[in-house]
PDBML (XML) file of the C-alpha atoms, coordinates in Angstrom:
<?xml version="1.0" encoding="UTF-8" ?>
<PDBx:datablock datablockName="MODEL"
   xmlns:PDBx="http://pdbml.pdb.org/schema/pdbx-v50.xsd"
   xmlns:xsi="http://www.w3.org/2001/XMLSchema-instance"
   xsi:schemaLocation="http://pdbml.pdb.org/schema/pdbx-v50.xsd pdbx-v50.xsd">
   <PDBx:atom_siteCategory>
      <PDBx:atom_site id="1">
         <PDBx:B_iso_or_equiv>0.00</PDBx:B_iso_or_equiv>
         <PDBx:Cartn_x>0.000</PDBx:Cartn_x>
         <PDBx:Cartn_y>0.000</PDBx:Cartn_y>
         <PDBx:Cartn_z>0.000</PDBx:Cartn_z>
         <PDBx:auth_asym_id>A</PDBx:auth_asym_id>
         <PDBx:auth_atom_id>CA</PDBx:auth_atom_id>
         <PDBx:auth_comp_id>UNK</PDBx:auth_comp_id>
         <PDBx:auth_seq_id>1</PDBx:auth_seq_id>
         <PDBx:group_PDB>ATOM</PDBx:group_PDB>
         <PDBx:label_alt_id xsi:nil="true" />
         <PDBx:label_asym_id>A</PDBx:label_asym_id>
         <PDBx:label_atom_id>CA</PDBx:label_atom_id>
         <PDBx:label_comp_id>UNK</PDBx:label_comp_id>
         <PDBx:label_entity_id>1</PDBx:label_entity_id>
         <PDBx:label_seq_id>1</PDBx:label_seq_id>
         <PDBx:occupancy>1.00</PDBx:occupancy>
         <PDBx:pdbx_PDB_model_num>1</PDBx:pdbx_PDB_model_num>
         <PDBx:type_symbol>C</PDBx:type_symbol>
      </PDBx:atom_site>
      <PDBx:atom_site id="2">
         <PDBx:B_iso_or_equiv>0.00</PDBx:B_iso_or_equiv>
         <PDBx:Cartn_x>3.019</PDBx:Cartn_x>
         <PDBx:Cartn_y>2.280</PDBx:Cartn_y>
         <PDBx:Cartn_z>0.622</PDBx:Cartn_z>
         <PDBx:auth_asym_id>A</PDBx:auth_asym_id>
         <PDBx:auth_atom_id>CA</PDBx:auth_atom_id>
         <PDBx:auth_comp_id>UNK</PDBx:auth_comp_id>
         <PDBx:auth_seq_id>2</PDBx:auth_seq_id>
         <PDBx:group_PDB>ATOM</PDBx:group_PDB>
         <PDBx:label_alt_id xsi:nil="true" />
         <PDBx:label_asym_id>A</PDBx:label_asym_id>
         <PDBx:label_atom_id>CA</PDBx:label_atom_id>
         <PDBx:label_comp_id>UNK</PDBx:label_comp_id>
         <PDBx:label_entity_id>1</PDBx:label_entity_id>
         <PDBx:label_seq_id>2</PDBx:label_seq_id>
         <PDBx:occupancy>1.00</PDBx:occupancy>
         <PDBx:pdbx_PDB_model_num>1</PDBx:pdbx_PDB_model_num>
         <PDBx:type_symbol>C</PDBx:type_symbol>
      </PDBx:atom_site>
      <PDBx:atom_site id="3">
         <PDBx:B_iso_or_equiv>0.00</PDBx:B_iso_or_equiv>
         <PDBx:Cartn_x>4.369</PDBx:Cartn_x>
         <PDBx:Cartn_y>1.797</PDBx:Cartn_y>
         <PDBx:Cartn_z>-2.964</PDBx:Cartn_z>
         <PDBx:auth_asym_id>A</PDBx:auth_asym_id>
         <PDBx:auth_atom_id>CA</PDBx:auth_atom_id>
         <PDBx:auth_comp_id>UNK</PDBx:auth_comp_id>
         <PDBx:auth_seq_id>3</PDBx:auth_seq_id>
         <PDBx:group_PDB>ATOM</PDBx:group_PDB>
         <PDBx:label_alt_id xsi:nil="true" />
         <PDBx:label_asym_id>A</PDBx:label_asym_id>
         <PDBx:label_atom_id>CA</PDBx:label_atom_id>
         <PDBx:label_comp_id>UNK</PDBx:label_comp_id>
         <PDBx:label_entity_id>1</PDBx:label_entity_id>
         <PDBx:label_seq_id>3</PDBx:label_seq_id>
         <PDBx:occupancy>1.00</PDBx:occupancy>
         <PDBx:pdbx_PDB_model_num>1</PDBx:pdbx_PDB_model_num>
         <PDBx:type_symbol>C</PDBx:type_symbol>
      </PDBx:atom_site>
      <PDBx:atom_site id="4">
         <PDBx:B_iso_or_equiv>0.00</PDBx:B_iso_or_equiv>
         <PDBx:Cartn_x>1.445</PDBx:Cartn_x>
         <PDBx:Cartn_y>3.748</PDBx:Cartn_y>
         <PDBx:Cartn_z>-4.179</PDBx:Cartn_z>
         <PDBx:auth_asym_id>A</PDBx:auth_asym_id>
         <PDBx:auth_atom_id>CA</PDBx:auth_atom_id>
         <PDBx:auth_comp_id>UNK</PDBx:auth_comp_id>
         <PDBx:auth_seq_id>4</PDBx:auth_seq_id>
         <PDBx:group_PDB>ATOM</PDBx:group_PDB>
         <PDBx:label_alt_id xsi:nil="true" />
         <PDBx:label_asym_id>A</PDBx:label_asym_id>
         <PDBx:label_atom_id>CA</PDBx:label_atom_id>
         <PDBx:label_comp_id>UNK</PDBx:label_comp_id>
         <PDBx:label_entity_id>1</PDBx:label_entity_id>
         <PDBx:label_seq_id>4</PDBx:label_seq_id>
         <PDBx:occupancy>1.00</PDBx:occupancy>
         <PDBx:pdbx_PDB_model_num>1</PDBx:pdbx_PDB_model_num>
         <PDBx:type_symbol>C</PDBx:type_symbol>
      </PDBx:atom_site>
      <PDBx:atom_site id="5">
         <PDBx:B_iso_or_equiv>0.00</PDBx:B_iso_or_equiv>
         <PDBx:Cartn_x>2.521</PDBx:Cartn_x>
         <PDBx:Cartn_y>6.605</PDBx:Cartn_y>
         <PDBx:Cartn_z>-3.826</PDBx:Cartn_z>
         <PDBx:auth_asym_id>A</PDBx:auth_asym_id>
         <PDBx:auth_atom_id>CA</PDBx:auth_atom_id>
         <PDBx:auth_comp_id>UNK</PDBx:auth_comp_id>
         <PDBx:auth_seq_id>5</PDBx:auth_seq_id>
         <PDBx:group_PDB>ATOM</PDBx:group_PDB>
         <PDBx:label_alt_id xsi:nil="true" />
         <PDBx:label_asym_id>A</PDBx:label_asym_id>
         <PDBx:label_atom_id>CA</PDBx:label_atom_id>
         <PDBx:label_comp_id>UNK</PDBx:label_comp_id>
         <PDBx:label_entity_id>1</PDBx:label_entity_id>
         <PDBx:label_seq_id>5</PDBx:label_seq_id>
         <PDBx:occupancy>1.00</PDBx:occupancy>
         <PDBx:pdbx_PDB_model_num>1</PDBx:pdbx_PDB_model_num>
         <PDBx:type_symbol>C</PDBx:type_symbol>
      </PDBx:atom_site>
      <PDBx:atom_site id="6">
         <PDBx:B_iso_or_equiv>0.00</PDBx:B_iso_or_equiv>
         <PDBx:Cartn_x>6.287</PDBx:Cartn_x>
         <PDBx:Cartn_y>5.874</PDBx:Cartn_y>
         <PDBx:Cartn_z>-5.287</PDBx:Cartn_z>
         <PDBx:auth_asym_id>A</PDBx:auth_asym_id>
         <PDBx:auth_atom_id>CA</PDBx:auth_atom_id>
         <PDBx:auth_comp_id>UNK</PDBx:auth_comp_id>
         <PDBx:auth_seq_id>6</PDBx:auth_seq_id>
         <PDBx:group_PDB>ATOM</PDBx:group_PDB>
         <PDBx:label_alt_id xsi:nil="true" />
         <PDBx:label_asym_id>A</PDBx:label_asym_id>
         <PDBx:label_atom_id>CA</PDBx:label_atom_id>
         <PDBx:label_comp_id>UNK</PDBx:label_comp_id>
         <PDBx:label_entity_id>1</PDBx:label_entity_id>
         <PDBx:label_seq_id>6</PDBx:label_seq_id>
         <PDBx:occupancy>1.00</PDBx:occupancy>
         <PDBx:pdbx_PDB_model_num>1</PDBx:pdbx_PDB_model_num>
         <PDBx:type_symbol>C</PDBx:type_symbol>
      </PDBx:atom_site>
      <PDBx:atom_site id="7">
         <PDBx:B_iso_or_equiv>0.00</PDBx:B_iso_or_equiv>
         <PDBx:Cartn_x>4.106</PDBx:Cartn_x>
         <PDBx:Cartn_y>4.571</PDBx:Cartn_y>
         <PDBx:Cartn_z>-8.316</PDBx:Cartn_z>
         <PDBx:auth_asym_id>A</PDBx:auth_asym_id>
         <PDBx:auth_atom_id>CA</PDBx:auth_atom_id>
         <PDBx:auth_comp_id>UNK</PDBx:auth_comp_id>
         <PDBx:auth_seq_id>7</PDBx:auth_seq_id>
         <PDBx:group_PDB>ATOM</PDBx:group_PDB>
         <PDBx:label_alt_id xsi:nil="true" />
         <PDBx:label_asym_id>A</PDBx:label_asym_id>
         <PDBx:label_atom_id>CA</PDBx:label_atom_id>
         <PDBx:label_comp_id>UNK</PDBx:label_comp_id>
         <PDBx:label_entity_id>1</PDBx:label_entity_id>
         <PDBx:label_seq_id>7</PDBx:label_seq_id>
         <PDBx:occupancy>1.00</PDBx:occupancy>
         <PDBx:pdbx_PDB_model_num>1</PDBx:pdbx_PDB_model_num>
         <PDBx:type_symbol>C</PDBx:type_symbol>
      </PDBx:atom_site>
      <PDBx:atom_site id="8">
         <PDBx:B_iso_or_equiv>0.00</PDBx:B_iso_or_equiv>
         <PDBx:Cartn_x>2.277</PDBx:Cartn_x>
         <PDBx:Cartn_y>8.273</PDBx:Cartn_y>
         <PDBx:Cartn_z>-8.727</PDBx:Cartn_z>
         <PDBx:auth_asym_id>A</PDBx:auth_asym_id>
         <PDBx:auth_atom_id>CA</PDBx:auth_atom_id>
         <PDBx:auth_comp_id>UNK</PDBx:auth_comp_id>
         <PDBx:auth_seq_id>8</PDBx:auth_seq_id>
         <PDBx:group_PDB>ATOM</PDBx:group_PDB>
         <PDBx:label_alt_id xsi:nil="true" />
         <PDBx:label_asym_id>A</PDBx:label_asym_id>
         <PDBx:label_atom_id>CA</PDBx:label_atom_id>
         <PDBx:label_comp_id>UNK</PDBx:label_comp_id>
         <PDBx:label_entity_id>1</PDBx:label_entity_id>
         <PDBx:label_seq_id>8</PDBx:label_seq_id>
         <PDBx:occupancy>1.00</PDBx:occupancy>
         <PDBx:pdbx_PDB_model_num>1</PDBx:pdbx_PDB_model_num>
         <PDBx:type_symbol>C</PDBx:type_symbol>
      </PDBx:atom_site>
      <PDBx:atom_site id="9">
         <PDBx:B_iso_or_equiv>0.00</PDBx:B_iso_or_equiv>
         <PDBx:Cartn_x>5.873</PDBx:Cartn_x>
         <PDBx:Cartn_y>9.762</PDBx:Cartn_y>
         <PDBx:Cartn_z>-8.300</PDBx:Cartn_z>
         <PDBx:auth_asym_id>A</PDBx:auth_asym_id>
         <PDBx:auth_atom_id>CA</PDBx:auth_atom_id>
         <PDBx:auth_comp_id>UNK</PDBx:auth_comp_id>
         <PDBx:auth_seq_id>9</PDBx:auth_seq_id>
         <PDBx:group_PDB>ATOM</PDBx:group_PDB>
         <PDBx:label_alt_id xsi:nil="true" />
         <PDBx:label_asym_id>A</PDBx:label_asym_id>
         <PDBx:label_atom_id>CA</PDBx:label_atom_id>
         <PDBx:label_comp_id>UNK</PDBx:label_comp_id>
         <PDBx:label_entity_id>1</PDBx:label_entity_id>
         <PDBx:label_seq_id>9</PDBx:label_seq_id>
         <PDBx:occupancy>1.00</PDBx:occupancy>
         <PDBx:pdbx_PDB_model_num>1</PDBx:pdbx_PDB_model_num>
         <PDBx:type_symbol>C</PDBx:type_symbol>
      </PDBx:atom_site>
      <PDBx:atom_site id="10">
         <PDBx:B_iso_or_equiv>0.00</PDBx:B_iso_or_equiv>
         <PDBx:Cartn_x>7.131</PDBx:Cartn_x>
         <PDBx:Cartn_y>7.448</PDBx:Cartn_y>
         <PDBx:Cartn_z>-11.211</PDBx:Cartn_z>
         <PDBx:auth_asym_id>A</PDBx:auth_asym_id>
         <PDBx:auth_atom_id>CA</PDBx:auth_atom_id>
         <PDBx:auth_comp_id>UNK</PDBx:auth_comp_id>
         <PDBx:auth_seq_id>10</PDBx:auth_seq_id>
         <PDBx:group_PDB>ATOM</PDBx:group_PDB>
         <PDBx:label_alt_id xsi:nil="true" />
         <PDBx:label_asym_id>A</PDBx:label_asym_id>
         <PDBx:label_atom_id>CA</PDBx:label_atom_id>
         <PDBx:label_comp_id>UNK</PDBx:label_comp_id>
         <PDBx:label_entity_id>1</PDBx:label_entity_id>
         <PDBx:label_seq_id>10</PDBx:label_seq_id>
         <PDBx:occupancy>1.00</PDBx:occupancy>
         <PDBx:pdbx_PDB_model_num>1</PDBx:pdbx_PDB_model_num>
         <PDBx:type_symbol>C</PDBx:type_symbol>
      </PDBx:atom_site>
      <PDBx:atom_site id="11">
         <PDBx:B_iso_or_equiv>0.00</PDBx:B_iso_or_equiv>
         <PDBx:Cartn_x>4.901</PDBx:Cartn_x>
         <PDBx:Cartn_y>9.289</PDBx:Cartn_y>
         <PDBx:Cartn_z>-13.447</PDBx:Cartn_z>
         <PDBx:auth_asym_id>A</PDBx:auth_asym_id>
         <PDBx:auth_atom_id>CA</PDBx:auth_atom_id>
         <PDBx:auth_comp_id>UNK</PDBx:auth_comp_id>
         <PDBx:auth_seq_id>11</PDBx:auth_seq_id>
         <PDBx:group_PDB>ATOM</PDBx:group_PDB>
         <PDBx:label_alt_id xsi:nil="true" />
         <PDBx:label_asym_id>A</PDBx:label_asym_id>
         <PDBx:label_atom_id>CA</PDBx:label_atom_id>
         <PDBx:label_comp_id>UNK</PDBx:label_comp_id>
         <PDBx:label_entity_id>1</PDBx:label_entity_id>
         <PDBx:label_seq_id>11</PDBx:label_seq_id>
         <PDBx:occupancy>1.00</PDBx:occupancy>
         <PDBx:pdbx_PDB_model_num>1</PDBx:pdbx_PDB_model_num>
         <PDBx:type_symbol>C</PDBx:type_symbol>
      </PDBx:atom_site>
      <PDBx:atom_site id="12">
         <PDBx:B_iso_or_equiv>0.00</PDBx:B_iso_or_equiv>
         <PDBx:Cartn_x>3.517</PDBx:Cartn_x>
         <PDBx:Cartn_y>12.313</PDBx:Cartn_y>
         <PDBx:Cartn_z>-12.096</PDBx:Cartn_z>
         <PDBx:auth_asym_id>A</PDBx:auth_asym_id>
         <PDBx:auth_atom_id>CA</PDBx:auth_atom_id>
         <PDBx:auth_comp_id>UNK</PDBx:auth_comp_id>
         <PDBx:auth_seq_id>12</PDBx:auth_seq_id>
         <PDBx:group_PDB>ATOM</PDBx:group_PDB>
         <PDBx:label_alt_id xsi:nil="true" />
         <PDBx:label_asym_id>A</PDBx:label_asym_id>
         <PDBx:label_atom_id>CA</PDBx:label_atom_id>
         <PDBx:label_comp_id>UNK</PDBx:label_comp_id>
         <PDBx:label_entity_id>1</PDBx:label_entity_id>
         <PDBx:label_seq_id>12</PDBx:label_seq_id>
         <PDBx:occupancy>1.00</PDBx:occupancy>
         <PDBx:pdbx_PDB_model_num>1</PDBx:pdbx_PDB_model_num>
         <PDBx:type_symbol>C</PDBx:type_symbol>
      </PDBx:atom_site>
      <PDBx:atom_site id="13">
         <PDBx:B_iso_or_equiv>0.00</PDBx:B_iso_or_equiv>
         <PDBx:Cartn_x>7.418</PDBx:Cartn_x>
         <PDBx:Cartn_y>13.679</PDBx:Cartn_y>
         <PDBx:Cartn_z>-11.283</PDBx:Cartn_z>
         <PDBx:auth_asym_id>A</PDBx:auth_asym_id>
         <PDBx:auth_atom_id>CA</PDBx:auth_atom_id>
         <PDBx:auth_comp_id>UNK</PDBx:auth_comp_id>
         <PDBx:auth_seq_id>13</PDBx:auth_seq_id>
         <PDBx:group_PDB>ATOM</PDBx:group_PDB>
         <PDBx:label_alt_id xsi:nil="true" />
         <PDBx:label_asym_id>A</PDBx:label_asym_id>
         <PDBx:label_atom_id>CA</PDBx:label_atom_id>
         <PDBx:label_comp_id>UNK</PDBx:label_comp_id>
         <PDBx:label_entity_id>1</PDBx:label_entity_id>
         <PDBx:label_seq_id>13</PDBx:label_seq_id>
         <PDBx:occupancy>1.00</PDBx:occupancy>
         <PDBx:pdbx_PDB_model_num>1</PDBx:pdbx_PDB_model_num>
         <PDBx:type_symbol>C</PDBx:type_symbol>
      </PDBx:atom_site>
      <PDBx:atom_site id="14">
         <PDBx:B_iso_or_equiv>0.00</PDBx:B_iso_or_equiv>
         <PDBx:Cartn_x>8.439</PDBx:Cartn_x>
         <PDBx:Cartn_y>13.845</PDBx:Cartn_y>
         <PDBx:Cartn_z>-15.221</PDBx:Cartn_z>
         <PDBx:auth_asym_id>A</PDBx:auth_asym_id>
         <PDBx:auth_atom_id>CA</PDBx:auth_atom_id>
         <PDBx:auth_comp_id>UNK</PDBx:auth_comp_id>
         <PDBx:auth_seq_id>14</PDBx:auth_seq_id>
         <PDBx:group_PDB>ATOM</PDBx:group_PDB>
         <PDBx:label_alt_id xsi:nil="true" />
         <PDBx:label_asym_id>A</PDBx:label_asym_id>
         <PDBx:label_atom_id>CA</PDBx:label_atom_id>
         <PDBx:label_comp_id>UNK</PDBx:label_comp_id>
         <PDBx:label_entity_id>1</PDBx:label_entity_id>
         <PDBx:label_seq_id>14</PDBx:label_seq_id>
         <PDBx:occupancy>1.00</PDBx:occupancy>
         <PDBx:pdbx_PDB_model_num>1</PDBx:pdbx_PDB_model_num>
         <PDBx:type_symbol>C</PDBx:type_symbol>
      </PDBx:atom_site>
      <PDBx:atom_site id="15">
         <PDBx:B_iso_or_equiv>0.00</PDBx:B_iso_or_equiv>
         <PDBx:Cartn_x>4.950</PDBx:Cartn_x>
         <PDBx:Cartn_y>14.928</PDBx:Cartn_y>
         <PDBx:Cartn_z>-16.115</PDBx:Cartn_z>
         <PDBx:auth_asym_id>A</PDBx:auth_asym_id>
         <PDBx:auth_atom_id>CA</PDBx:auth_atom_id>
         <PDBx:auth_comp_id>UNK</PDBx:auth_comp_id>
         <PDBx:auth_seq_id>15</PDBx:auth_seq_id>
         <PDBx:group_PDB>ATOM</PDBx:group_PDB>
         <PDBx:label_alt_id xsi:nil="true" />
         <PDBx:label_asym_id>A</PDBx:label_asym_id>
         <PDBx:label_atom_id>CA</PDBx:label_atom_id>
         <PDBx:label_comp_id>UNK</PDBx:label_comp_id>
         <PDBx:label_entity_id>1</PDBx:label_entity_id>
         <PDBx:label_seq_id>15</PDBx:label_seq_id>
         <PDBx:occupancy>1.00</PDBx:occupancy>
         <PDBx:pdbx_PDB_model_num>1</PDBx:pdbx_PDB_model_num>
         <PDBx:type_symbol>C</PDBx:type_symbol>
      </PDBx:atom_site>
      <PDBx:atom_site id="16">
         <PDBx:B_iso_or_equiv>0.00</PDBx:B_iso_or_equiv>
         <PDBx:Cartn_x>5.255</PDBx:Cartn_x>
         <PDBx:Cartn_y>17.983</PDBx:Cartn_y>
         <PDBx:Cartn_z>-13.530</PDBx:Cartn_z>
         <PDBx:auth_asym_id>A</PDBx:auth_asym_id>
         <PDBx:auth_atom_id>CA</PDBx:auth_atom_id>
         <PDBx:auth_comp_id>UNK</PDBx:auth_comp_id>
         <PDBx:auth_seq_id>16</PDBx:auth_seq_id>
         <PDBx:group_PDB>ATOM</PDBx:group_PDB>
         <PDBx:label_alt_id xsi:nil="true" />
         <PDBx:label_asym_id>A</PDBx:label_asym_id>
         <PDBx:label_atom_id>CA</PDBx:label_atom_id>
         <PDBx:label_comp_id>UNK</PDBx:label_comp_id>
         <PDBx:label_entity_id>1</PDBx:label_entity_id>
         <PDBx:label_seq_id>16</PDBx:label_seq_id>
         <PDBx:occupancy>1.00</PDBx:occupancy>
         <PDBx:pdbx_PDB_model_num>1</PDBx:pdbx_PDB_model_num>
         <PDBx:type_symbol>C</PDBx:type_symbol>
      </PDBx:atom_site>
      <PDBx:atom_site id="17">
         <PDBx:B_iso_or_equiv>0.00</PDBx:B_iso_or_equiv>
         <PDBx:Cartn_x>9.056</PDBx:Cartn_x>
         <PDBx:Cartn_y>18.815</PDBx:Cartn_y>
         <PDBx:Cartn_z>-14.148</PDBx:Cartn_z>
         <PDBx:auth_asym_id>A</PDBx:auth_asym_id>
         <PDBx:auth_atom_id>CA</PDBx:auth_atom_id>
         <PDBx:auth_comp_id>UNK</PDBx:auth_comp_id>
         <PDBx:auth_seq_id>17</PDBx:auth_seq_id>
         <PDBx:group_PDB>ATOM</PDBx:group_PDB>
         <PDBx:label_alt_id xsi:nil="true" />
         <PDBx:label_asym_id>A</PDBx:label_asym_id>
         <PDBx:label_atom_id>CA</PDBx:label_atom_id>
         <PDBx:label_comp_id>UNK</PDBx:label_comp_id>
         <PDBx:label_entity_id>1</PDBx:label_entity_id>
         <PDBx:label_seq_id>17</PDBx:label_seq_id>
         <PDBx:occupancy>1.00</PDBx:occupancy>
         <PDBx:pdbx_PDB_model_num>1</PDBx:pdbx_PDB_model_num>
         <PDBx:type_symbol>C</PDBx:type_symbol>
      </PDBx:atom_site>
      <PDBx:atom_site id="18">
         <PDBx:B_iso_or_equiv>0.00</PDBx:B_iso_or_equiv>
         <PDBx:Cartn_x>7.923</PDBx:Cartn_x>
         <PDBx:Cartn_y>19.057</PDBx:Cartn_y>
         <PDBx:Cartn_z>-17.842</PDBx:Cartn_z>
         <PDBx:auth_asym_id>A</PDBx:auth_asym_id>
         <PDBx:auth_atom_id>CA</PDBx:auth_atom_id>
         <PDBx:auth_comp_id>UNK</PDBx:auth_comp_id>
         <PDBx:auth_seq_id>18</PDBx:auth_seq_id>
         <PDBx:group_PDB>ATOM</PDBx:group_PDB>
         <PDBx:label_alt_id xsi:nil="true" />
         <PDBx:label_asym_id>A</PDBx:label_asym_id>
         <PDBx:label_atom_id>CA</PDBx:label_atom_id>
         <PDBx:label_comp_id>UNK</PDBx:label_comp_id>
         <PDBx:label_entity_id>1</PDBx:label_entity_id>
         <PDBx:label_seq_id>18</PDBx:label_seq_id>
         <PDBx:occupancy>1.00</PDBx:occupancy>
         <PDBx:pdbx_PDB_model_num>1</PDBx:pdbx_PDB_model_num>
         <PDBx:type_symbol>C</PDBx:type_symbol>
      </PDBx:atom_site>
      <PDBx:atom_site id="19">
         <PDBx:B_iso_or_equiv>0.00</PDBx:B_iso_or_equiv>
         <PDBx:Cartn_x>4.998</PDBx:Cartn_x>
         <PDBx:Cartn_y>21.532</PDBx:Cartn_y>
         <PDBx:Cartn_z>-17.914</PDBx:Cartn_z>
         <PDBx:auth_asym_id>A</PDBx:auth_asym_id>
         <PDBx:auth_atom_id>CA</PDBx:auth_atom_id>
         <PDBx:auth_comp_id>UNK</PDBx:auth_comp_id>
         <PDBx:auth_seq_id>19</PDBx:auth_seq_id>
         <PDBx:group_PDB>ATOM</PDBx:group_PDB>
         <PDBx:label_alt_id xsi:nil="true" />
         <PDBx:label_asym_id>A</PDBx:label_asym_id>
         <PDBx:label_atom_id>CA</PDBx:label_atom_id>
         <PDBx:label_comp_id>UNK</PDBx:label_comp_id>
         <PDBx:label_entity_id>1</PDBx:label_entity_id>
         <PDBx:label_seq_id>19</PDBx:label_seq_id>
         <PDBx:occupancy>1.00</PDBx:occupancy>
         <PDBx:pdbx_PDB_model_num>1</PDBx:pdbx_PDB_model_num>
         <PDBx:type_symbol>C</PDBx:type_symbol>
      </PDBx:atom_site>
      <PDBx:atom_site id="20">
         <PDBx:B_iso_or_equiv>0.00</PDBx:B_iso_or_equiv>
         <PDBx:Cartn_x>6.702</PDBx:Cartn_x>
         <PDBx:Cartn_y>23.599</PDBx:Cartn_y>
         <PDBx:Cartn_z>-15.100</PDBx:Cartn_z>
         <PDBx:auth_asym_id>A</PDBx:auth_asym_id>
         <PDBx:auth_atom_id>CA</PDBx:auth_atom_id>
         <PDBx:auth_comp_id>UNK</PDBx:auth_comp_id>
         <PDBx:auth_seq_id>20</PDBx:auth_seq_id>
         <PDBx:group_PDB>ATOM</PDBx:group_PDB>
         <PDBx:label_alt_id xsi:nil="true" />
         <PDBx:label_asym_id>A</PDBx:label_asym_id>
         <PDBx:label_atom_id>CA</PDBx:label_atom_id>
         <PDBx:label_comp_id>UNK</PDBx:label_comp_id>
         <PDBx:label_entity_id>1</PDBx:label_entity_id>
         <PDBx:label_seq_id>20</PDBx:label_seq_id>
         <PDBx:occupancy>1.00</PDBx:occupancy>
         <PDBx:pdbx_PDB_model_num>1</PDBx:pdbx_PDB_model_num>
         <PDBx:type_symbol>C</PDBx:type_symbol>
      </PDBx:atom_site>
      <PDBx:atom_site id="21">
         <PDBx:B_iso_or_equiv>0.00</PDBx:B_iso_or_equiv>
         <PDBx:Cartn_x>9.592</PDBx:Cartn_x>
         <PDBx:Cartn_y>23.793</PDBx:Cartn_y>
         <PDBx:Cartn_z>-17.679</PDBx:Cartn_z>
         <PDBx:auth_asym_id>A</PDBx:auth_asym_id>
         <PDBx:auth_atom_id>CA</PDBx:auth_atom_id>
         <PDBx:auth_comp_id>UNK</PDBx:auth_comp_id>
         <PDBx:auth_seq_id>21</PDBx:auth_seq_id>
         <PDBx:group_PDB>ATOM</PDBx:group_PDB>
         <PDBx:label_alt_id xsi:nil="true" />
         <PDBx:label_asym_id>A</PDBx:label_asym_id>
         <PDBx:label_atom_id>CA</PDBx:label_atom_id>
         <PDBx:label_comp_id>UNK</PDBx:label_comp_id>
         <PDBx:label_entity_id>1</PDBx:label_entity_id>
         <PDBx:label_seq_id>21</PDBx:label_seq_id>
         <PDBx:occupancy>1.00</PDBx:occupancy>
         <PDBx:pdbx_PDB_model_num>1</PDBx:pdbx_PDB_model_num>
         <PDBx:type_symbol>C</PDBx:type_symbol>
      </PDBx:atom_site>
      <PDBx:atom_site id="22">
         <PDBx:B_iso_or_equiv>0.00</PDBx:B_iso_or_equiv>
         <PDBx:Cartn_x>7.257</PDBx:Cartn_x>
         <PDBx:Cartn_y>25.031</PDBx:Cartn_y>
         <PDBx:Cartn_z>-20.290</PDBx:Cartn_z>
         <PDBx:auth_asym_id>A</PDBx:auth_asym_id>
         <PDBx:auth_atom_id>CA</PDBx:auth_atom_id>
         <PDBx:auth_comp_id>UNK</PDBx:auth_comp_id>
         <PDBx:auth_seq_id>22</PDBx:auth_seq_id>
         <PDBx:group_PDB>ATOM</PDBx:group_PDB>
         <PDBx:label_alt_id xsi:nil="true" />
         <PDBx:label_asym_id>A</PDBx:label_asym_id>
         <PDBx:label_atom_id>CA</PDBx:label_atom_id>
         <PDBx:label_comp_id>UNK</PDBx:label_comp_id>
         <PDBx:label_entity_id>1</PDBx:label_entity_id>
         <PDBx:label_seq_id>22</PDBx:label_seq_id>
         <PDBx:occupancy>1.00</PDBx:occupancy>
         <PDBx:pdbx_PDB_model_num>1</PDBx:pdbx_PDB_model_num>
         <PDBx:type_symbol>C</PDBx:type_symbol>
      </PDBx:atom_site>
      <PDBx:atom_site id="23">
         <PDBx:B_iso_or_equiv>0.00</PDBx:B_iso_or_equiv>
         <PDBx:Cartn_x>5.190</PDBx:Cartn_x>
         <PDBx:Cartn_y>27.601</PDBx:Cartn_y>
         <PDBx:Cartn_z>-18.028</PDBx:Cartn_z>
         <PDBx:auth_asym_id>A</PDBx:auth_asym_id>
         <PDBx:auth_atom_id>CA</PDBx:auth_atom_id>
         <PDBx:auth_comp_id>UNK</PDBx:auth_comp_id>
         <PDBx:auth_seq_id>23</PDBx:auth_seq_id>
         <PDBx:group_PDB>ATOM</PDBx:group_PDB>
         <PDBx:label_alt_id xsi:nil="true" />
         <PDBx:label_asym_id>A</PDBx:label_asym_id>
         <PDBx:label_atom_id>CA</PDBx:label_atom_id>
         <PDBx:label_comp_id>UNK</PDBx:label_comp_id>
         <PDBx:label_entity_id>1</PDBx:label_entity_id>
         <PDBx:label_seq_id>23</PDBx:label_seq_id>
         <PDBx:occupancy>1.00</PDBx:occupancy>
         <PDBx:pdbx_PDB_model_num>1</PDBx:pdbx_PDB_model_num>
         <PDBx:type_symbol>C</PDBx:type_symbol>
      </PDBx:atom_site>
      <PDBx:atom_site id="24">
         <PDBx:B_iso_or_equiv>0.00</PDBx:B_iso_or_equiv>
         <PDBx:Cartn_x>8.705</PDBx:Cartn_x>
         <PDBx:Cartn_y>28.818</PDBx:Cartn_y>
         <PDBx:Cartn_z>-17.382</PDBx:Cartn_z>
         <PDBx:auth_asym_id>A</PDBx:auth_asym_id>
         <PDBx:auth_atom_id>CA</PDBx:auth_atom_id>
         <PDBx:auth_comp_id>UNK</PDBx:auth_comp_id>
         <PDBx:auth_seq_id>24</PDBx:auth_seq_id>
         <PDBx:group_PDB>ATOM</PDBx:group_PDB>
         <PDBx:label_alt_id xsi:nil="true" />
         <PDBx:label_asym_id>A</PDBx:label_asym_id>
         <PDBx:label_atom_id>CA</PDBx:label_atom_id>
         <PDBx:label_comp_id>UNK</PDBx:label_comp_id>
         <PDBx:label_entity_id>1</PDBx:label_entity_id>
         <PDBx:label_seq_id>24</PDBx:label_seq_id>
         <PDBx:occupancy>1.00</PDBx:occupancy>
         <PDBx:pdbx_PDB_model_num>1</PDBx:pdbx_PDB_model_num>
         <PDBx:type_symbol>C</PDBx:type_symbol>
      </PDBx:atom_site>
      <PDBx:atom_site id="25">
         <PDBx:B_iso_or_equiv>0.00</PDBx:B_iso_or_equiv>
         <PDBx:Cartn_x>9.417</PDBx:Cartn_x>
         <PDBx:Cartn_y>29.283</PDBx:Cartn_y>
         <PDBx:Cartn_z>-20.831</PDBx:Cartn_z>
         <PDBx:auth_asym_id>A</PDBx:auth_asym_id>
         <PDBx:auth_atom_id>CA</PDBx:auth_atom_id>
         <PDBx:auth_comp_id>UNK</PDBx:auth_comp_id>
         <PDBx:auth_seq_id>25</PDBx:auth_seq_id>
         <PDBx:group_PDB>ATOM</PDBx:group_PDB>
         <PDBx:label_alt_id xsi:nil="true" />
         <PDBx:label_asym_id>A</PDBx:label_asym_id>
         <PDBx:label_atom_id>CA</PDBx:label_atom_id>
         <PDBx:label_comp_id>UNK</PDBx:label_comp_id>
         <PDBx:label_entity_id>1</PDBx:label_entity_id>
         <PDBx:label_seq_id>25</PDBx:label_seq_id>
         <PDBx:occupancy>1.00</PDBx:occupancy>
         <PDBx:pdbx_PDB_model_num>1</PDBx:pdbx_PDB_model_num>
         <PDBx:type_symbol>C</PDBx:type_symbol>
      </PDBx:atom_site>
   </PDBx:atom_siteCategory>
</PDBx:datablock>
């Protein structure tokens, strides 16, 4: 039940580093 959240992380973390990255540009 812990991993859950390290599974949302695998995908969420590239998905938000990616449209902050284009907000910023």
């Amino acid at each position: 039940v812990n991993s859950c959240p390290s599974f949302h992380s695998l995908w969420g973390i590239p998905f938000q580093l990616f449209f902050t990255l284009y907000l910023l540009y």
